[in-house]
N, C-alpha and C. Protein backbone atom coordinates (compact mmCIF):
# COMPACT_ATOMS: atom_id res chain seq x y z
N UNK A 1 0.83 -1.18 0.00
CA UNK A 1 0.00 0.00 0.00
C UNK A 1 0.88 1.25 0.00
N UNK A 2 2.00 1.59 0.80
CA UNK A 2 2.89 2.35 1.12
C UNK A 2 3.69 2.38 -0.74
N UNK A 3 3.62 1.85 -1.28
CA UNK A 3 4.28 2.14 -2.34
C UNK A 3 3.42 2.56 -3.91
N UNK A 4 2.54 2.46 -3.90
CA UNK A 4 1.30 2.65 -4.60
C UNK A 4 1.37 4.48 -4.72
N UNK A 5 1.60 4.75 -6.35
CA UNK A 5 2.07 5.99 -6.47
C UNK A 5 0.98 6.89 -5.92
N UNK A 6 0.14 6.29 -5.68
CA UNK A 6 -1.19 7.39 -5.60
C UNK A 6 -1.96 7.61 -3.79
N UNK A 7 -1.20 6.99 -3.19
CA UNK A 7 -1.24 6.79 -2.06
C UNK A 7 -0.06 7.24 -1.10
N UNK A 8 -0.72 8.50 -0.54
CA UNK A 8 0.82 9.32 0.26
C UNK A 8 1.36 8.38 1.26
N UNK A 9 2.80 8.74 1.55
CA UNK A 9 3.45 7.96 2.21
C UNK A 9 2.65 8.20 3.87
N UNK A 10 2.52 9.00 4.25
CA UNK A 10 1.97 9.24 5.48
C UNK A 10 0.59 9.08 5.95
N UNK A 11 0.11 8.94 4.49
CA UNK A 11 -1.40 8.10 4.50
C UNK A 11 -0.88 6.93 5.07
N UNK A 12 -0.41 6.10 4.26
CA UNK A 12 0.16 4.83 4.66
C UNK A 12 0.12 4.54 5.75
N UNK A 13 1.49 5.02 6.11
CA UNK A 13 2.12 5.06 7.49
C UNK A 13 1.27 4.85 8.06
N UNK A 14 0.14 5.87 8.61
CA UNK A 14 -1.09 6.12 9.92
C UNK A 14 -1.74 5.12 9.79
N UNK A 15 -2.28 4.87 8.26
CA UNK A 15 -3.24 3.73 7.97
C UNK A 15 -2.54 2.11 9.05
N UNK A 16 -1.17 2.01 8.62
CA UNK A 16 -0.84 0.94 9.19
C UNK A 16 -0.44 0.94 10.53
N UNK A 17 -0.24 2.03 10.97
CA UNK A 17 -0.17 2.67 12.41
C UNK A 17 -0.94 1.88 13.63
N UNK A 18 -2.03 2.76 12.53
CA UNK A 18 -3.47 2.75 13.31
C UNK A 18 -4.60 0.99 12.95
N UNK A 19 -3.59 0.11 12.48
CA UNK A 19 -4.73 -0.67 11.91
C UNK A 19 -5.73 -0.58 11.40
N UNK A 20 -5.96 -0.08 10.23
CA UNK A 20 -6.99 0.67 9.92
C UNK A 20 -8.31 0.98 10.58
N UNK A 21 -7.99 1.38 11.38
CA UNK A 21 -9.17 2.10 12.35
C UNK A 21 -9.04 3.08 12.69
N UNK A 22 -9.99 3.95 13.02
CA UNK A 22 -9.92 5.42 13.08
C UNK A 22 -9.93 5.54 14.47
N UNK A 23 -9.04 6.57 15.00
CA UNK A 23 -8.77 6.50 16.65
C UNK A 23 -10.08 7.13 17.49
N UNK A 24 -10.85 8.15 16.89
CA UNK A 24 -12.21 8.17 17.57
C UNK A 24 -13.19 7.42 17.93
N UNK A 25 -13.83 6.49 16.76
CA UNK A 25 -14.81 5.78 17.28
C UNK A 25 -14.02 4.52 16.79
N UNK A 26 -12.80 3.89 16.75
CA UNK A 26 -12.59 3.08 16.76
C UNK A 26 -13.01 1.68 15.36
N UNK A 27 -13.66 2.13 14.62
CA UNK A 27 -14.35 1.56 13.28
C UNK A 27 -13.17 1.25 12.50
N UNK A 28 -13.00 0.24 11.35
CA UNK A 28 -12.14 0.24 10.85
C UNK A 28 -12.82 1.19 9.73
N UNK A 29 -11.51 1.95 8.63
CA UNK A 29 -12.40 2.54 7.35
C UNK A 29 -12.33 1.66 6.47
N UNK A 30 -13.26 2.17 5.61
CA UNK A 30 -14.07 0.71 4.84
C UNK A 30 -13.89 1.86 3.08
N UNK A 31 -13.75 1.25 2.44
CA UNK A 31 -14.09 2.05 0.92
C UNK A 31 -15.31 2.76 1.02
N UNK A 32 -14.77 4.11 0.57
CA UNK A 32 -15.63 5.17 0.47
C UNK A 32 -15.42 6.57 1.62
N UNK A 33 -15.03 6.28 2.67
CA UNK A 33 -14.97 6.77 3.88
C UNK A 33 -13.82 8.05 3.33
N UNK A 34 -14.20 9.24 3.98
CA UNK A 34 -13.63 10.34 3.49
C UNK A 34 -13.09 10.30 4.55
N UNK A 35 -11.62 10.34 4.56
CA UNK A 35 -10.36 10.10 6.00
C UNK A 35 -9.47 11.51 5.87
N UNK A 36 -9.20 12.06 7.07
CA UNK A 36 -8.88 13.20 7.56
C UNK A 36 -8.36 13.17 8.17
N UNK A 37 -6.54 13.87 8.24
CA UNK A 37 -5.48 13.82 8.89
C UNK A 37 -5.91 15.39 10.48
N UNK A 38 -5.79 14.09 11.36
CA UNK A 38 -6.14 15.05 12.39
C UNK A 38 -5.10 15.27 12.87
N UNK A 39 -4.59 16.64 14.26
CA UNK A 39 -3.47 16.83 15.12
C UNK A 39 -4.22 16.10 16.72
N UNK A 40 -3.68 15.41 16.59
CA UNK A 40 -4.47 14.75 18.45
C UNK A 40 -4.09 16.47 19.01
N UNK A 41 -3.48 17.02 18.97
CA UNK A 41 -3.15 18.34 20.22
C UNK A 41 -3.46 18.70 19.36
N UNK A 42 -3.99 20.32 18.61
CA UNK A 42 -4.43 20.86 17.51
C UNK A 42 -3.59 21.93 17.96
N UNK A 43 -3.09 22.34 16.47
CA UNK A 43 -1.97 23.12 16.37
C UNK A 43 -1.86 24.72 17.56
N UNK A 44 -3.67 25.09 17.47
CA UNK A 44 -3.99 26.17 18.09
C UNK A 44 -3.63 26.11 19.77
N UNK A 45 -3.80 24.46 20.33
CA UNK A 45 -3.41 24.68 21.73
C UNK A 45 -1.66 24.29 22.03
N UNK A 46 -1.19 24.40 20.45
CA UNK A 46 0.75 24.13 20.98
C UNK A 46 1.00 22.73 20.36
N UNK A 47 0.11 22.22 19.69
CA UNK A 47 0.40 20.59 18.98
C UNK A 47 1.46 20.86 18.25
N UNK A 48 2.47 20.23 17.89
CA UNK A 48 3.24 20.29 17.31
C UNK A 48 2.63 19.64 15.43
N UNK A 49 3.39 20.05 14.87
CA UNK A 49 3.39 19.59 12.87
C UNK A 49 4.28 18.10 12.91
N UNK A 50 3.81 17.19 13.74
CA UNK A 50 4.75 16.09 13.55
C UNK A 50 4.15 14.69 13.40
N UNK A 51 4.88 13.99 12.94
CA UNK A 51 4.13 12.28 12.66
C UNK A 51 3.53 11.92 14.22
N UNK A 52 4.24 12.00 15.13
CA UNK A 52 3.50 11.26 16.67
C UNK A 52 2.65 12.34 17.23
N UNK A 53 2.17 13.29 16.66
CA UNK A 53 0.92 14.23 16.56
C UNK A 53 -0.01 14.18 15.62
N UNK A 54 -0.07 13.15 14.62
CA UNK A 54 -1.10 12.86 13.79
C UNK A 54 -1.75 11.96 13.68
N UNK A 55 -2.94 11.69 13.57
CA UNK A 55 -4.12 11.00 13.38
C UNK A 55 -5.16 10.71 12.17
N UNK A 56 -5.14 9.46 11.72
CA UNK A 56 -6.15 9.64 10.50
C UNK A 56 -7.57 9.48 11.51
N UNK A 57 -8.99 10.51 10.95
CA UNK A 57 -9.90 10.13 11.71
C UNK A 57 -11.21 10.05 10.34
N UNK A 58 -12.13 9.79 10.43
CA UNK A 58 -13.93 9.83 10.00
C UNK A 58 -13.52 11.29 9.58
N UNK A 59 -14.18 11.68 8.32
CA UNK A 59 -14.56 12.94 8.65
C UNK A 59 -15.55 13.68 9.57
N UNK A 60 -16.66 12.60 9.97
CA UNK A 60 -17.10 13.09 10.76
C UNK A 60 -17.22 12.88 12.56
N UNK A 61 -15.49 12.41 12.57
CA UNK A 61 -15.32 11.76 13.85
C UNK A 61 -14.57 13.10 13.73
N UNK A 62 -14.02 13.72 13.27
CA UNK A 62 -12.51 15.04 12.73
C UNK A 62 -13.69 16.09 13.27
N UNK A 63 -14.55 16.44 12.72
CA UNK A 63 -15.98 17.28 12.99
C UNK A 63 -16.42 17.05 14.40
N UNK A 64 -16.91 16.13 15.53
CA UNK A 64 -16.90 15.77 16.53
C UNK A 64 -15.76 16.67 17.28
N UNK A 65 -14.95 15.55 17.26
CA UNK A 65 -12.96 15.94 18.15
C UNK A 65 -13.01 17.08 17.70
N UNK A 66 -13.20 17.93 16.94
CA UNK A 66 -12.82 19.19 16.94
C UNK A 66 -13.82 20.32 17.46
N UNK A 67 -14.76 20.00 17.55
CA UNK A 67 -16.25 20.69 18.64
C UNK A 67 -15.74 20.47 19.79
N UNK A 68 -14.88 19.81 20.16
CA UNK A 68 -14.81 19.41 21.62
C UNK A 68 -13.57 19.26 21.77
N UNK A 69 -12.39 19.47 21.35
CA UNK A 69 -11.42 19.93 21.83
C UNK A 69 -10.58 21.08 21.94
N UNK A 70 -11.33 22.01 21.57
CA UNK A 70 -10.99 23.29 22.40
C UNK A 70 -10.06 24.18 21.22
N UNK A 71 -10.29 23.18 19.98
CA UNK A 71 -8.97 23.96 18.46
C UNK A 71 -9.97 25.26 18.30
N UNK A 72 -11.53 25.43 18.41
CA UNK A 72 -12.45 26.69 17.96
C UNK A 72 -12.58 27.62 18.61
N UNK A 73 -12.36 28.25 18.98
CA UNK A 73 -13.04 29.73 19.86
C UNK A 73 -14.21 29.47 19.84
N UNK A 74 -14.88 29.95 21.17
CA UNK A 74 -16.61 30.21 21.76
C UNK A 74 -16.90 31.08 20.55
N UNK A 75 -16.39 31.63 20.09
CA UNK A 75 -17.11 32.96 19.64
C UNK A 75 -17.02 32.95 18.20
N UNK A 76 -16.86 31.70 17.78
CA UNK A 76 -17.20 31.37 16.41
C UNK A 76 -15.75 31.94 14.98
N UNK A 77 -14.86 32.39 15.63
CA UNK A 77 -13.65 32.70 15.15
C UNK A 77 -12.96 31.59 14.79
N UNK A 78 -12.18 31.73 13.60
CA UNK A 78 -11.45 30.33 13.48
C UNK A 78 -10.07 30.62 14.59
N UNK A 79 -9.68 29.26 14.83
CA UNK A 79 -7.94 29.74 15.06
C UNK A 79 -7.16 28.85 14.00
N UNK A 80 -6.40 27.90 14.58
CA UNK A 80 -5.34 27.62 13.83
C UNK A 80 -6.13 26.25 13.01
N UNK A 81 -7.36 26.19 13.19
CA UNK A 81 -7.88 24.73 12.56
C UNK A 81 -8.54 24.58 11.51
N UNK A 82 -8.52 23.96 10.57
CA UNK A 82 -9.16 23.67 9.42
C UNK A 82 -9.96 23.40 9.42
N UNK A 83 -10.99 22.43 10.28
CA UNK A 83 -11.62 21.20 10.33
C UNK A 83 -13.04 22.48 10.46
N UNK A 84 -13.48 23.71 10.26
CA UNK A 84 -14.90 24.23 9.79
C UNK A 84 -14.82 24.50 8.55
N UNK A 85 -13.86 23.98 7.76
CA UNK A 85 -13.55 23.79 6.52
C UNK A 85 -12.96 22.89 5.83
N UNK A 86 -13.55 21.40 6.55
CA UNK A 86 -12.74 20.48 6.37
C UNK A 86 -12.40 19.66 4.56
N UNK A 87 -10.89 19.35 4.36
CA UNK A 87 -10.31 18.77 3.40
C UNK A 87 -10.16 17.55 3.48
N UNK A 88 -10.31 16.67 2.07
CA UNK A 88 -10.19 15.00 2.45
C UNK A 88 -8.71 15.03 2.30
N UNK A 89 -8.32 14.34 2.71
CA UNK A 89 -7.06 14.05 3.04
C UNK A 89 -6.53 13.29 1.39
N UNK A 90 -6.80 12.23 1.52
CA UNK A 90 -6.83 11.52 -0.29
C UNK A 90 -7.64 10.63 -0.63
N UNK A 91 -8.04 10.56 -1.78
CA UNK A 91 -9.19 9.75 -2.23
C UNK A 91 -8.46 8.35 -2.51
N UNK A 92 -8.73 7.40 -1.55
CA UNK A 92 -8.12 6.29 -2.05
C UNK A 92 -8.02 5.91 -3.35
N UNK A 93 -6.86 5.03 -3.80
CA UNK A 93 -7.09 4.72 -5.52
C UNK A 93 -8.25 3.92 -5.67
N UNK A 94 -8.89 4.15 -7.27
CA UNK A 94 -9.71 3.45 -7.37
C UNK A 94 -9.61 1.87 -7.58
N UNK A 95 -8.44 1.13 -7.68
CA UNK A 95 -7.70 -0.30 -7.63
C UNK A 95 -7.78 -1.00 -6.24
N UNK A 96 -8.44 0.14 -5.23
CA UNK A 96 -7.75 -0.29 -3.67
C UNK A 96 -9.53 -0.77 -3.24
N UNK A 97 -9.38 -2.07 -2.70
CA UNK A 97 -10.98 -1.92 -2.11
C UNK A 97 -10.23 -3.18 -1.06
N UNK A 98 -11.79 -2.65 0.32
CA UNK A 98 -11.80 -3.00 1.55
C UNK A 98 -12.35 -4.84 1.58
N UNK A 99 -10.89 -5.63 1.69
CA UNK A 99 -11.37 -6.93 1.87
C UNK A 99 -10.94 -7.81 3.44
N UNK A 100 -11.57 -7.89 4.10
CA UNK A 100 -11.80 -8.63 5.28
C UNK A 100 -10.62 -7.72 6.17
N UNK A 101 -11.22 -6.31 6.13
CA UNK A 101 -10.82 -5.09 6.97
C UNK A 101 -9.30 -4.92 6.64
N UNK A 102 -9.33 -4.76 4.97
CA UNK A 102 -7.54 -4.10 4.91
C UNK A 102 -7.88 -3.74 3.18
N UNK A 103 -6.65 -3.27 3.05
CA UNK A 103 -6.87 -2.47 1.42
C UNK A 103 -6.18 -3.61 0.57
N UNK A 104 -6.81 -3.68 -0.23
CA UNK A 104 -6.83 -4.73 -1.03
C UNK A 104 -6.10 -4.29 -2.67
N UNK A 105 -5.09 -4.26 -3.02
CA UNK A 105 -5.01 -3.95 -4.37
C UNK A 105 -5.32 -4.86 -5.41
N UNK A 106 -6.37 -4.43 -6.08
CA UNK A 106 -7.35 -4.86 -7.42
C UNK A 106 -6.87 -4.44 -9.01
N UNK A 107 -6.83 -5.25 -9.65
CA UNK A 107 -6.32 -5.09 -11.29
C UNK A 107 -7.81 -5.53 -11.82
């Protein structure tokens, strides 16, 4: 998977990190699932830009964790976070599908 031109290396990485499961609700992702590189500390409270500060999550587990961890201002201001404007991270290839909870490369 890690070598698959179309598949970032740090996708990878987390993907195999994390067993493909997403660290919020714990689900594995399945084809289709729009996956979103989260900061467990978010940059706004001092997280650092680094691999053992990142997280692949749900997009709408990324939407959750980020209502509730403190990256938004009360007052509806952004700070340092993306996620009220959230980006997919990468669209898996279309060759890659979910077989008995892992990515499967398909010809």
């Amino acid at each position: 998977m890690g070598k698959h031109p179309q598949m970032p290396k740090r996708t990878a990485s987390l993907l195999k990190k994390q067993q493909g499961k997403c660290t919020h609700c714990g689900l594995f992702f399945k084809d289709g699932d729009v996956i979103e590189l989260d900061h467990i500390i978010p940059k706004s409270k001092g997280g650092k830009d680094e691999y053992k500060n990142w997280q692949l999550l749900h997009r709408h587990c990324h939407d959750e964790k980020t209502r509730t961890d403190g990256s938004l201002e009360r007052s509806g201001n952004k700070t340092g976070c993306n996620s009220a404007m959230p980006k997919q991270l990468s669209d898996i290839p279309s060759n890659y599908r979910w077989i008995e909870d892992m990515f499967v490369v398909t010809y």
